[in-house]
Protein backbone atom coordinates (compact mmCIF):
# COMPACT_ATOMS: atom_id res chain seq x y z
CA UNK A 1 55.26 -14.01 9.78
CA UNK A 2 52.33 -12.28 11.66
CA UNK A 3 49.32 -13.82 12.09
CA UNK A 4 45.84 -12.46 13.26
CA UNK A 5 45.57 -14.69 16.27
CA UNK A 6 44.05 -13.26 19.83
CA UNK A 7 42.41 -10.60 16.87
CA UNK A 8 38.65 -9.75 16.14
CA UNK A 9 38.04 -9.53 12.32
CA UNK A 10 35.55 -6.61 12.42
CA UNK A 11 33.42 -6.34 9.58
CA UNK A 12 33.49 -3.15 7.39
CA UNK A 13 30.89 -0.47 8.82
CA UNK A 14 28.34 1.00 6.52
CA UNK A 15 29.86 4.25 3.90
CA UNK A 16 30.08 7.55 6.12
CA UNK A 17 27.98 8.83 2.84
CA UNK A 18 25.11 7.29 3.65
CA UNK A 19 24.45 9.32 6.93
CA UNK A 20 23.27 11.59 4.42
CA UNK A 21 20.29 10.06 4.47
CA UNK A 22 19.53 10.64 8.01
CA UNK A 23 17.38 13.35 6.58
CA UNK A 24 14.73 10.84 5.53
CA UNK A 25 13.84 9.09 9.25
CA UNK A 26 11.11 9.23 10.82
CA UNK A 27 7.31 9.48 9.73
CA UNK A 28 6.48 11.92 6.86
CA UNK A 29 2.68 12.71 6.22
CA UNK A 30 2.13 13.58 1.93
CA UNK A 31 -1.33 14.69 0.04
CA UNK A 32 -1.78 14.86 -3.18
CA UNK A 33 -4.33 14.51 -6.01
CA UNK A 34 -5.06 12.67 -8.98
CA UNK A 35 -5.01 13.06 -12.47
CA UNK A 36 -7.96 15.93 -13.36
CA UNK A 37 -8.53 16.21 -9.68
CA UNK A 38 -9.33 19.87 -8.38
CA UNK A 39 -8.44 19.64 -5.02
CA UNK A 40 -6.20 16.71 -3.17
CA UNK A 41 -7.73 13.33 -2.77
CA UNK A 42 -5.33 11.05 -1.95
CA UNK A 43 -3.03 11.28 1.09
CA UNK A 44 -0.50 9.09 3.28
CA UNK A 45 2.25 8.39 5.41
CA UNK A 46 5.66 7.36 4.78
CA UNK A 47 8.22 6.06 7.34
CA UNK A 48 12.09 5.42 6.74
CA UNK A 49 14.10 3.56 9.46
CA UNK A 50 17.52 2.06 9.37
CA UNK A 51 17.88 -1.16 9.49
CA UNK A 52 20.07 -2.93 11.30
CA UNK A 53 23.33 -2.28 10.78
CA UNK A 54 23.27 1.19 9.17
CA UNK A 55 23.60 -0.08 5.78
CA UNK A 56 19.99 0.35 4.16
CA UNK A 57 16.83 2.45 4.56
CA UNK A 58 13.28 0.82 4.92
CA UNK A 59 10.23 2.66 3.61
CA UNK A 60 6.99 1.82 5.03
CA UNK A 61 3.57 3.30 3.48
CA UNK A 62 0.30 3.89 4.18
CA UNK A 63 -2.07 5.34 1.56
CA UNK A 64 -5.53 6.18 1.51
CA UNK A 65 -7.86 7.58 -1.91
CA UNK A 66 -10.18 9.73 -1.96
CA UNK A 67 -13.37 7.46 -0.12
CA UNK A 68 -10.78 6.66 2.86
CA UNK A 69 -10.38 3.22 1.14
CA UNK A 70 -6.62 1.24 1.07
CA UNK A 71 -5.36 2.42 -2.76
CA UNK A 72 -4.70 -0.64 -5.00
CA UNK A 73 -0.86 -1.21 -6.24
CA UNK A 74 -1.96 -0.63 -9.94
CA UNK A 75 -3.43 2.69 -8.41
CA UNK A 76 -0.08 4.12 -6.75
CA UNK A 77 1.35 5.71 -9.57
CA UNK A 78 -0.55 9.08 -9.27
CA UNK A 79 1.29 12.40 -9.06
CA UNK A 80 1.75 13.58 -5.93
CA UNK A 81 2.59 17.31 -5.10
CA UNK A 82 4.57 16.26 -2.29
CA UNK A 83 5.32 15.47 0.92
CA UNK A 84 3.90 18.09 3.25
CA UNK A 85 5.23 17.65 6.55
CA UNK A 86 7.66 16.09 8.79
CA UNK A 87 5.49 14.23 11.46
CA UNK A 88 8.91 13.49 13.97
C-alpha cells in the first residue's frame, strides 16, 4: 500500500486559461459621455490586478462626471464609448 508520507500535497494552480486575461492589468484611462451629451463628460480610470494566487482579477475604479465631482452608484450606468488608452 503506498502512502503519501515525507509528500507535500500541493494545491491545484489556477486554469492556464485564465492567463488570457493578462491583457486586462494594469491601469486603463476611459471617457465617455452621457445620454444626449454632445461631447464626453464623464471620464475614469480602471485598474485590474491579480490577486493572490492567480486565480481572480480585481477591478478598481475611479470615476469623475462632468463638474469633476465623485459619480453616484445609481449614476454609473451611462454608456461609455470606451476605454481609450492603456496607461501601463
Amino acid at each position: 500500500m503506498a502512502t503519501n508520507e515525507g509528500m507535500s500535497m500541493q494545491p491545484p494552480g489556477p486554469d492556464p486559461a485564465l492567463k488570457a486575461l493578462d491583457m486586462f492589468v494594469g491601469t486603463w484611462r476611459m471617457t465617455g459621455r452621457t445620454l444626449g451629451a454632445d461631447e464626453d463628460n464623464v471620464a475614469g480610470t480602471l485598474r485590474f490586478e491579480w490577486l493572490p494566487g492567480g486565480f481572480f482579477l480585481q477591478q478598481h475604479v475611479a470615476d469623475r462626471g462632468s463638474r469633476g465631482d465623485r459619480l453616484r452608484p445609481r449614476h454609473r450606468k451611462v454608456p461609455v464609448d470606451g476605454v481609450r488608452e492603456h496607461v501601463r
